[in-house]
N, C-alpha and C. Protein backbone atom coordinates (compact mmCIF):
# COMPACT_ATOMS: atom_id res chain seq x y z
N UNK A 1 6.29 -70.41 142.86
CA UNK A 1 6.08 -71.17 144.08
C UNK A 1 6.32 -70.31 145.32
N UNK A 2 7.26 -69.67 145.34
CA UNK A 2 7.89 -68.45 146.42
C UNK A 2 6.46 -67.55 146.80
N UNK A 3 5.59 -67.21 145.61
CA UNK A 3 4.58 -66.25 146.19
C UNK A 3 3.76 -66.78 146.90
N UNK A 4 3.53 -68.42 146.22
CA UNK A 4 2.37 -69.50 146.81
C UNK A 4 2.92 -69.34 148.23
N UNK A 5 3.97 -70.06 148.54
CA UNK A 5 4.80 -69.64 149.98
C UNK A 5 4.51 -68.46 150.96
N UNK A 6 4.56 -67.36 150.27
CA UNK A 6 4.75 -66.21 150.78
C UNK A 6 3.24 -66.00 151.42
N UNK A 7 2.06 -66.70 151.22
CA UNK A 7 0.89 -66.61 151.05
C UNK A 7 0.24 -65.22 150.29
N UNK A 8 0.92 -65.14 149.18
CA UNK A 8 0.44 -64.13 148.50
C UNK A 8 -0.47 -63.85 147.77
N UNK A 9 -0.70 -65.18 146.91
CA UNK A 9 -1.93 -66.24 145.91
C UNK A 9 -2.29 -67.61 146.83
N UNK A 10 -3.52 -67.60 146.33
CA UNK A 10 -3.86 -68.73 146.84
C UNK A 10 -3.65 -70.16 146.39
N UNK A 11 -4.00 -71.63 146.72
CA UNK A 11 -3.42 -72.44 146.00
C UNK A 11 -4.06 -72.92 144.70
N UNK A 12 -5.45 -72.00 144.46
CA UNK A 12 -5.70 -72.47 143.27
C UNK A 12 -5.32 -71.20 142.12
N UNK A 13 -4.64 -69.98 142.16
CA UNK A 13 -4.36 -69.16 141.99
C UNK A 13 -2.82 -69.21 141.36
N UNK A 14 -2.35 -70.25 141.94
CA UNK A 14 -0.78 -70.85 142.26
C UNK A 14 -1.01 -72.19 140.89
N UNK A 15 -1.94 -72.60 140.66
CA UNK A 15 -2.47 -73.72 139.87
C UNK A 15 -2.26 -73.00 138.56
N UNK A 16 -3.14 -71.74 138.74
CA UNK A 16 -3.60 -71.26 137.54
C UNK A 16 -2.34 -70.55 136.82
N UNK A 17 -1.50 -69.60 137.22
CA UNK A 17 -0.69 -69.62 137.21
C UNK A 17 0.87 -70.31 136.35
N UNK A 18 0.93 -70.77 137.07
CA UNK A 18 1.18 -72.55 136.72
C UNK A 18 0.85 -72.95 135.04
N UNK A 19 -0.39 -73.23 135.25
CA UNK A 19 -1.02 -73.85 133.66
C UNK A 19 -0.62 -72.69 132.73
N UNK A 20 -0.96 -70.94 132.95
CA UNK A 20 -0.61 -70.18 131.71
C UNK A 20 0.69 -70.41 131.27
N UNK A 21 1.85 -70.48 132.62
CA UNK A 21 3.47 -70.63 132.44
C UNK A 21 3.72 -71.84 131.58
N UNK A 22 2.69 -72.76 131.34
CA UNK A 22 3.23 -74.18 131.08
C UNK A 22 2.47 -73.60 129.60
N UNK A 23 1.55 -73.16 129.39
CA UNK A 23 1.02 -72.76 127.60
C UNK A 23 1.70 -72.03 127.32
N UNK A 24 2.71 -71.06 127.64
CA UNK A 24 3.23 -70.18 126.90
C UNK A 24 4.79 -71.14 125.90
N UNK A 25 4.96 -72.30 126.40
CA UNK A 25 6.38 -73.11 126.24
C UNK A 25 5.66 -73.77 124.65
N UNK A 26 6.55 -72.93 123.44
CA UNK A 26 6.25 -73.54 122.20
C UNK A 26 7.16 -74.72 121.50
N UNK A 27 8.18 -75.29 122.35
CA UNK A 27 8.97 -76.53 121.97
C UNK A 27 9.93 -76.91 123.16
N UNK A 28 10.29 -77.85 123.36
CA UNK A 28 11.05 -78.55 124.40
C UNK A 28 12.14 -78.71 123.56
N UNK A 29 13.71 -78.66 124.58
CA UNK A 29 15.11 -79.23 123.74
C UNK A 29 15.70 -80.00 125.06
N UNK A 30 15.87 -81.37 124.45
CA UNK A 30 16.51 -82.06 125.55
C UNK A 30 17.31 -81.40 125.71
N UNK A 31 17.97 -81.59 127.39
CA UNK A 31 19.55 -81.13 127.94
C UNK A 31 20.51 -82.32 127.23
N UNK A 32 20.18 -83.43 126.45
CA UNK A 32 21.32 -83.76 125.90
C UNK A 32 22.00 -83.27 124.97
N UNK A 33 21.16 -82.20 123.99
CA UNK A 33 21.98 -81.03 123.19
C UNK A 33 22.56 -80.12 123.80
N UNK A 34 22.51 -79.78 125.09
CA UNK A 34 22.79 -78.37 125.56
C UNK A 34 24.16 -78.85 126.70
N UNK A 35 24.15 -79.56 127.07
CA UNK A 35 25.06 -79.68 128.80
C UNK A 35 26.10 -79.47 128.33
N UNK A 36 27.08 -79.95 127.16
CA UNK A 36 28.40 -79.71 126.76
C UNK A 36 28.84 -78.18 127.15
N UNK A 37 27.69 -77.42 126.42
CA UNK A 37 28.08 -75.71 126.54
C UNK A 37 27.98 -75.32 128.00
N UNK A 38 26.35 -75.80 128.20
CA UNK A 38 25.82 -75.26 129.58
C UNK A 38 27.39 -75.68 130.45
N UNK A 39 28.01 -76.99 130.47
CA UNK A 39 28.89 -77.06 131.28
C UNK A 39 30.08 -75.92 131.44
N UNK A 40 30.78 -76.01 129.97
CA UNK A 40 31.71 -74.96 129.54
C UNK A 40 31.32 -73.89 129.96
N UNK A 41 30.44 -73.18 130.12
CA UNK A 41 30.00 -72.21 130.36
C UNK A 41 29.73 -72.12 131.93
N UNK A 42 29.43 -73.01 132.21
CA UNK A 42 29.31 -72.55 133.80
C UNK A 42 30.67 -72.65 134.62
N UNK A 43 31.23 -73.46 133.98
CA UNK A 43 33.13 -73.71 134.26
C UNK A 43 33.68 -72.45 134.10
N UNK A 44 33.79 -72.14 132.63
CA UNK A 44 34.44 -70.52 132.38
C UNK A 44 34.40 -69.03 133.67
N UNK A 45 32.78 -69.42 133.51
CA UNK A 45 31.87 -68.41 134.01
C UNK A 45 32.14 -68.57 135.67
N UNK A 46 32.06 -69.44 136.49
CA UNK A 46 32.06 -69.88 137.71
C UNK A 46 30.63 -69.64 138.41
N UNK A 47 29.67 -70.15 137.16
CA UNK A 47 28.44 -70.03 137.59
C UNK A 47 27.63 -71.79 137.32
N UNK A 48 26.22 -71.74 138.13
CA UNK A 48 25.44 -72.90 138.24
C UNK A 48 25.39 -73.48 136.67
N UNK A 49 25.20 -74.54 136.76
CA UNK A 49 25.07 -74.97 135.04
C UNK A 49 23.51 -75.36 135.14
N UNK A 50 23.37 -75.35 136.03
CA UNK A 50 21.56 -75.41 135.99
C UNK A 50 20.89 -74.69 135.08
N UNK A 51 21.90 -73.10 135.53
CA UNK A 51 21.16 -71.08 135.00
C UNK A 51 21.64 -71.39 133.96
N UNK A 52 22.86 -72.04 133.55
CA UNK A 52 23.14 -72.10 131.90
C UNK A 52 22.72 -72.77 130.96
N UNK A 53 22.24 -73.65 131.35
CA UNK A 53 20.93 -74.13 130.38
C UNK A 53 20.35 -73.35 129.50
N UNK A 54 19.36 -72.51 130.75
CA UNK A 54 18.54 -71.32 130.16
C UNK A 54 18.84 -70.86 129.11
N UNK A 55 20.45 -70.00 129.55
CA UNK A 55 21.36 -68.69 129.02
C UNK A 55 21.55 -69.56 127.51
N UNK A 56 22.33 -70.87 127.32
CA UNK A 56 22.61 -71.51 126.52
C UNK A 56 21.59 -71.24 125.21
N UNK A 57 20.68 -71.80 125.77
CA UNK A 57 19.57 -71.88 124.84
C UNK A 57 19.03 -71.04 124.43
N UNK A 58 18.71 -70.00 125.59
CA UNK A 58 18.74 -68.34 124.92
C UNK A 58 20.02 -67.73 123.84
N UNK A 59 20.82 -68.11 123.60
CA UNK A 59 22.20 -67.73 122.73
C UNK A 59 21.60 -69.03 121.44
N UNK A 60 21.68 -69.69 121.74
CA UNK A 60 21.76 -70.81 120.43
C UNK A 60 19.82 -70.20 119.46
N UNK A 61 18.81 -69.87 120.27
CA UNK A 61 18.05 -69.34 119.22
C UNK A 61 17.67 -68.01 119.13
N UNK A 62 18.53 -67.10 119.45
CA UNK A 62 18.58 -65.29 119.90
C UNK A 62 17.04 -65.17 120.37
N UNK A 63 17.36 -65.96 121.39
CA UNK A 63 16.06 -65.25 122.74
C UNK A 63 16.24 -64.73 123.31
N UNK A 64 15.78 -63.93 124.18
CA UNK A 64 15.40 -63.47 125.38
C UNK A 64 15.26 -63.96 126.58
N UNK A 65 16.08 -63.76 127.26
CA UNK A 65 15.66 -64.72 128.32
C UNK A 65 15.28 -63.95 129.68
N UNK A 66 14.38 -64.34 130.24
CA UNK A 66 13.61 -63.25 131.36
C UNK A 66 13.86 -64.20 132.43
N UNK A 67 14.08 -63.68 134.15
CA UNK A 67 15.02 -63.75 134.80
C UNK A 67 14.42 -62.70 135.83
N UNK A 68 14.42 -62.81 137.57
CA UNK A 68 14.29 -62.39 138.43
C UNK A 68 15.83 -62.44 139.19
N UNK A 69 16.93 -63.36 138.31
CA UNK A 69 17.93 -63.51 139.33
C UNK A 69 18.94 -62.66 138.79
N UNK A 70 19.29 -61.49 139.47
CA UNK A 70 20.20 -60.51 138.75
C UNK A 70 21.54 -60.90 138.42
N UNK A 71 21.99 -61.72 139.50
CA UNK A 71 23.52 -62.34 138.76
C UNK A 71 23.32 -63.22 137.36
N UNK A 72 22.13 -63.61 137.38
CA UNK A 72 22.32 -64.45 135.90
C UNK A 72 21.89 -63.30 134.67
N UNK A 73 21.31 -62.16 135.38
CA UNK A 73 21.14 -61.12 134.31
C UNK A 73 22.42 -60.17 134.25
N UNK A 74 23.32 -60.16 134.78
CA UNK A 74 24.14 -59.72 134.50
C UNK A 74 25.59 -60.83 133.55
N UNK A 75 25.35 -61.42 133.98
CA UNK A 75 25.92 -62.91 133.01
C UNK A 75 25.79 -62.91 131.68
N UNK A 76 24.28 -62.75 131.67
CA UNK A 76 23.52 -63.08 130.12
C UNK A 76 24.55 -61.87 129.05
N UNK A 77 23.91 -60.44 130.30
CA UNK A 77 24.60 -59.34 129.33
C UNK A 77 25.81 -59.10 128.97
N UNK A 78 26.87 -59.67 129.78
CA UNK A 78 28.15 -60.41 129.67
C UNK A 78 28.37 -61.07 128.09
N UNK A 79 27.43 -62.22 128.14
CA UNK A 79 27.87 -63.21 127.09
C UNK A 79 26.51 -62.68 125.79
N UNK A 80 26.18 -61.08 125.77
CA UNK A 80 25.22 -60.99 124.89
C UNK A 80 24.41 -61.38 124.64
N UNK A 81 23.74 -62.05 125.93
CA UNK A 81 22.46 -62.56 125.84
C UNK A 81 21.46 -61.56 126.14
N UNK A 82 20.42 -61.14 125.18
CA UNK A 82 19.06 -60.57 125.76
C UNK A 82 18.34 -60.70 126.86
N UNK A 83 18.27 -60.05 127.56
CA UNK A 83 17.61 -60.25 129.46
C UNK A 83 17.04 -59.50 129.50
N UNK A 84 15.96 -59.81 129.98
CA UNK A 84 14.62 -58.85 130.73
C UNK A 84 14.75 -59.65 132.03
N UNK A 85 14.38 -58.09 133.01
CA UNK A 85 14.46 -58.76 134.47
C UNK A 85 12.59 -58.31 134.56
């Protein structure tokens, strides 16, 4: 959305975009399995429990988790999580 913003892409460019990010997602996990940790973890950590979601879920099925926000990539590598920035 930031580039759409930035006027970098255009808005159907920003669409398209969009739709590949949404085909690449091969299963959904409710946050009602995850918030217990995500919480613990953002408590421990003194970080967003929003980003721990992600991180969470990246640890519970040894993913990867890719990331533009360097404090949460330095987090991940912290708690042995795989990060690509």
């Amino acid at each position: 959305m930031e580039i759409f913003k930035s006027g970098l892409i255009s808005h159907i460019e920003c669409i398209h975009y969009t739709e590949d990010g949404i085909e690449l997602i091969d299963d959904y996990f409710p946050s009602i399995e995850l918030w217990k940790e995500a919480l613990g973890e953002g408590i421990k950590n003194t970080y967003s429990i929003y980003d721990m979601y992600y991180a969470v879920l990246a640890r519970r099925n040894a993913a990867m988790l890719i990331t533009n926000d360097s404090k949460l990539s330095l987090l991940c590598k912290k708690l042995n999580i795989e990060v690509e920035i």
